[in-house]
PDB file of N, CA and C in Angstrom:
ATOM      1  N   UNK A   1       0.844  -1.209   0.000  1.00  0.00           N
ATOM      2  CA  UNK A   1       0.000   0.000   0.000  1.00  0.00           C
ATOM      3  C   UNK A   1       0.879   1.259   0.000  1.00  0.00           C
ATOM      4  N   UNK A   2       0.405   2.380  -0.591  1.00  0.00           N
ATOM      5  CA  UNK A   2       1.131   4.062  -0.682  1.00  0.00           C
ATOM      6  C   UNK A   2       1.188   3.773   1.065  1.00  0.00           C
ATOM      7  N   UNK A   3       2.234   4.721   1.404  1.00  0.00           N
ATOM      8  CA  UNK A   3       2.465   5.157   2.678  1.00  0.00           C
ATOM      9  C   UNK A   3       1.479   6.408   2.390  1.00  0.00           C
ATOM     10  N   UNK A   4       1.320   7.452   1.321  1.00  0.00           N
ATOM     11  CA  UNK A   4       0.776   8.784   1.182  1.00  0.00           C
ATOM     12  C   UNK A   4      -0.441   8.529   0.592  1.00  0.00           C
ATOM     13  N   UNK A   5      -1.964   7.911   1.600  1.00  0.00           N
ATOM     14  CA  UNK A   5      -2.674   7.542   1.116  1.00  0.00           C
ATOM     15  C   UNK A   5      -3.466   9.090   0.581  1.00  0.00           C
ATOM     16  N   UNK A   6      -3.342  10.089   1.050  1.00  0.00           N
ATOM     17  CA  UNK A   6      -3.989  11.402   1.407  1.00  0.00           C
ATOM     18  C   UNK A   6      -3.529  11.737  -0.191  1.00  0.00           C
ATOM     19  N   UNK A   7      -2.378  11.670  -0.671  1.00  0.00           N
ATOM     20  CA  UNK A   7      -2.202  11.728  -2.452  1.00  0.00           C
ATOM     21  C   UNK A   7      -2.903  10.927  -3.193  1.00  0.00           C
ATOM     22  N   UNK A   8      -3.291  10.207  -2.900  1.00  0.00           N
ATOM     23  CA  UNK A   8      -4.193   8.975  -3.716  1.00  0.00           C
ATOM     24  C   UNK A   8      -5.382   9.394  -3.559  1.00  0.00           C
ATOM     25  N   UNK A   9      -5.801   9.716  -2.407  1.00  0.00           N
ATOM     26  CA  UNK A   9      -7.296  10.128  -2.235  1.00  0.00           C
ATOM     27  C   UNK A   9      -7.900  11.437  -3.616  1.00  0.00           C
ATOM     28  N   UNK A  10      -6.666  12.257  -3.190  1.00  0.00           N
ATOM     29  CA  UNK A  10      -6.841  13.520  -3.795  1.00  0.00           C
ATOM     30  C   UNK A  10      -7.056  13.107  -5.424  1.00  0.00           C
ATOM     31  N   UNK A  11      -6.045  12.327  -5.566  1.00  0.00           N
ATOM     32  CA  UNK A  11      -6.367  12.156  -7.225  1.00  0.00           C
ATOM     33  C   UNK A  11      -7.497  11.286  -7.720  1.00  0.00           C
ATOM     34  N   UNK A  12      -7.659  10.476  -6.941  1.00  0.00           N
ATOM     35  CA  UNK A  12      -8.799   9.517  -7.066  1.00  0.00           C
ATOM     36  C   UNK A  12     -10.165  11.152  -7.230  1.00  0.00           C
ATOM     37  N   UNK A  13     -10.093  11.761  -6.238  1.00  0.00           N
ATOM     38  CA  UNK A  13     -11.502  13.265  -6.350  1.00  0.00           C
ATOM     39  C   UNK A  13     -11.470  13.625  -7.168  1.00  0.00           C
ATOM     40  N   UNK A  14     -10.151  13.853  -7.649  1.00  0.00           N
ATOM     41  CA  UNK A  14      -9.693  14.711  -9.106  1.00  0.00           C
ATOM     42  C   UNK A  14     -10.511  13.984 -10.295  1.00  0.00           C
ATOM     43  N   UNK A  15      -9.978  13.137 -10.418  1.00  0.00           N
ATOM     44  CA  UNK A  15     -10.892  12.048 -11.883  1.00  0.00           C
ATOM     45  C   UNK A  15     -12.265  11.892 -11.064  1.00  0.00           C
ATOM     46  N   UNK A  16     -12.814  11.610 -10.546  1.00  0.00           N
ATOM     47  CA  UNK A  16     -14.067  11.362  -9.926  1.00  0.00           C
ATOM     48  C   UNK A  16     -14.911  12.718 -10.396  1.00  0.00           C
ATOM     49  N   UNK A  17     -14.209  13.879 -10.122  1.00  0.00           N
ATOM     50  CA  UNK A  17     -14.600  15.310 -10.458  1.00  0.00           C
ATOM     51  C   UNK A  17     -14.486  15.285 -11.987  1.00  0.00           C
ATOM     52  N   UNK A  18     -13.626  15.278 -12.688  1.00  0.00           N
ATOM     53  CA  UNK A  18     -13.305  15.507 -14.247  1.00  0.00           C
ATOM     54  C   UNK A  18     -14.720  14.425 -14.727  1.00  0.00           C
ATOM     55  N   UNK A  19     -14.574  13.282 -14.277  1.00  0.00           N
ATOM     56  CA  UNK A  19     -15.901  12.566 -14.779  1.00  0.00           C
ATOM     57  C   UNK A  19     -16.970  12.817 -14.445  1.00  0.00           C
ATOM     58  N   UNK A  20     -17.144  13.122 -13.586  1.00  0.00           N
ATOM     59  CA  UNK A  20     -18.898  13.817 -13.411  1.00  0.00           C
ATOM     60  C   UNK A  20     -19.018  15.178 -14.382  1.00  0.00           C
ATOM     61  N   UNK A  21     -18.029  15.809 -14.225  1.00  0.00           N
ATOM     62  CA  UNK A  21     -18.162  16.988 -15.434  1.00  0.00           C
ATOM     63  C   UNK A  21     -18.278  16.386 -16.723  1.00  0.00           C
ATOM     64  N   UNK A  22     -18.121  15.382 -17.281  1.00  0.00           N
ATOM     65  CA  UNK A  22     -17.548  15.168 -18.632  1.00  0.00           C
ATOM     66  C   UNK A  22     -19.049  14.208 -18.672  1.00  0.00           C
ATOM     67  N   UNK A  23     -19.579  13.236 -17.988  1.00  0.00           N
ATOM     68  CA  UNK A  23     -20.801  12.679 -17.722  1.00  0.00           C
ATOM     69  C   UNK A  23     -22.319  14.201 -17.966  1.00  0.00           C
ATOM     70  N   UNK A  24     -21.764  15.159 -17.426  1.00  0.00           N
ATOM     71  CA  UNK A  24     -22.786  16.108 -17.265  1.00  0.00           C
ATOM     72  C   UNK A  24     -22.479  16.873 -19.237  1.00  0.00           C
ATOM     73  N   UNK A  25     -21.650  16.680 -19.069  1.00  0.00           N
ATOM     74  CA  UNK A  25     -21.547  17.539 -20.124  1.00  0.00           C
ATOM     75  C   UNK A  25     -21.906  16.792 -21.602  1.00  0.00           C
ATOM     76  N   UNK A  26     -21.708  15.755 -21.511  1.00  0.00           N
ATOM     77  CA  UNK A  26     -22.568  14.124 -22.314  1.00  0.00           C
ATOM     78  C   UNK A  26     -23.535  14.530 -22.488  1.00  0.00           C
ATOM     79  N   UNK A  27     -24.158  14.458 -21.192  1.00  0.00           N
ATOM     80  CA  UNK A  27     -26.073  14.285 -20.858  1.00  0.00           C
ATOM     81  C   UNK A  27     -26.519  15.777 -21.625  1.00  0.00           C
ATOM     82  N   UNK A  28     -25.518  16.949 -21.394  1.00  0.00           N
ATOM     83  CA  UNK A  28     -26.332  18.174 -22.347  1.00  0.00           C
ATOM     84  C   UNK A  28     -26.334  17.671 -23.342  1.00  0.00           C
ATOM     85  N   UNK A  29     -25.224  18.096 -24.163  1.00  0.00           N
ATOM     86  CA  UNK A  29     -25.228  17.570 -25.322  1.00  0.00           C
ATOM     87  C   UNK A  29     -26.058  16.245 -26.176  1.00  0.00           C
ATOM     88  N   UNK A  30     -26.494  15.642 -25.433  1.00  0.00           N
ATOM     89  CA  UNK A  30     -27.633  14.402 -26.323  1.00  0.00           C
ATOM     90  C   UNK A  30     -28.693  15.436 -25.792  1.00  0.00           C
ATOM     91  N   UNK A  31     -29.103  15.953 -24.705  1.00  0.00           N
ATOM     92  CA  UNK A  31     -30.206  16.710 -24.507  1.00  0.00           C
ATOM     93  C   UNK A  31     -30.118  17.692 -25.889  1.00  0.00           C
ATOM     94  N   UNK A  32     -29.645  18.311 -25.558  1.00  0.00           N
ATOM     95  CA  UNK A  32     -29.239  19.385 -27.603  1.00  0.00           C
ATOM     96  C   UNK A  32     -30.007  18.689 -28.226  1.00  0.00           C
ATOM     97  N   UNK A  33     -28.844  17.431 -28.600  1.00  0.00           N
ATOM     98  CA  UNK A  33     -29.444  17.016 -30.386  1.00  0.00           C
ATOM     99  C   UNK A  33     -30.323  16.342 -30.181  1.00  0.00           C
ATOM    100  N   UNK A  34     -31.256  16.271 -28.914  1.00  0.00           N
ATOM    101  CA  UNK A  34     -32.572  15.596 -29.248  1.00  0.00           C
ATOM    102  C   UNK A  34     -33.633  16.417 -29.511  1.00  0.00           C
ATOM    103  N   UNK A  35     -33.213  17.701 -28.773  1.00  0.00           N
ATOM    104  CA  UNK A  35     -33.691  18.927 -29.063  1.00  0.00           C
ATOM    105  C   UNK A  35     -33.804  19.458 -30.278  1.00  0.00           C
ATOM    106  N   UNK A  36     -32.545  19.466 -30.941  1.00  0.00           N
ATOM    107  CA  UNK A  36     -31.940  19.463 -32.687  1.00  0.00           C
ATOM    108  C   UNK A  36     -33.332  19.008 -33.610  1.00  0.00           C
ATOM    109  N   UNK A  37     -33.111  17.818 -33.090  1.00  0.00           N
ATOM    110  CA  UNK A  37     -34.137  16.687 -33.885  1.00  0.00           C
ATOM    111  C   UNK A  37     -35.430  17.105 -34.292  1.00  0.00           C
TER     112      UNK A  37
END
């Protein structure tokens, strides 16, 4: 195991964060082009 679990945590939030943004930002975008449609 990391001795510096508190660095792992952080990056683990980091991508956890970038993917919920990138998940949200998905879900507009098909919302759009269904809208488009």
């Amino acid at each position: 195991m990391l001795k510096t679990p508190s660095r792992g945590l952080l990056c683990t939030q980091q991508t956890y964060y970038i993917a919920r943004r990138i998940l949200k930002f998905k879900t507009a975008a098909m919302k759009f082009q269904s809208y488009e449609r």
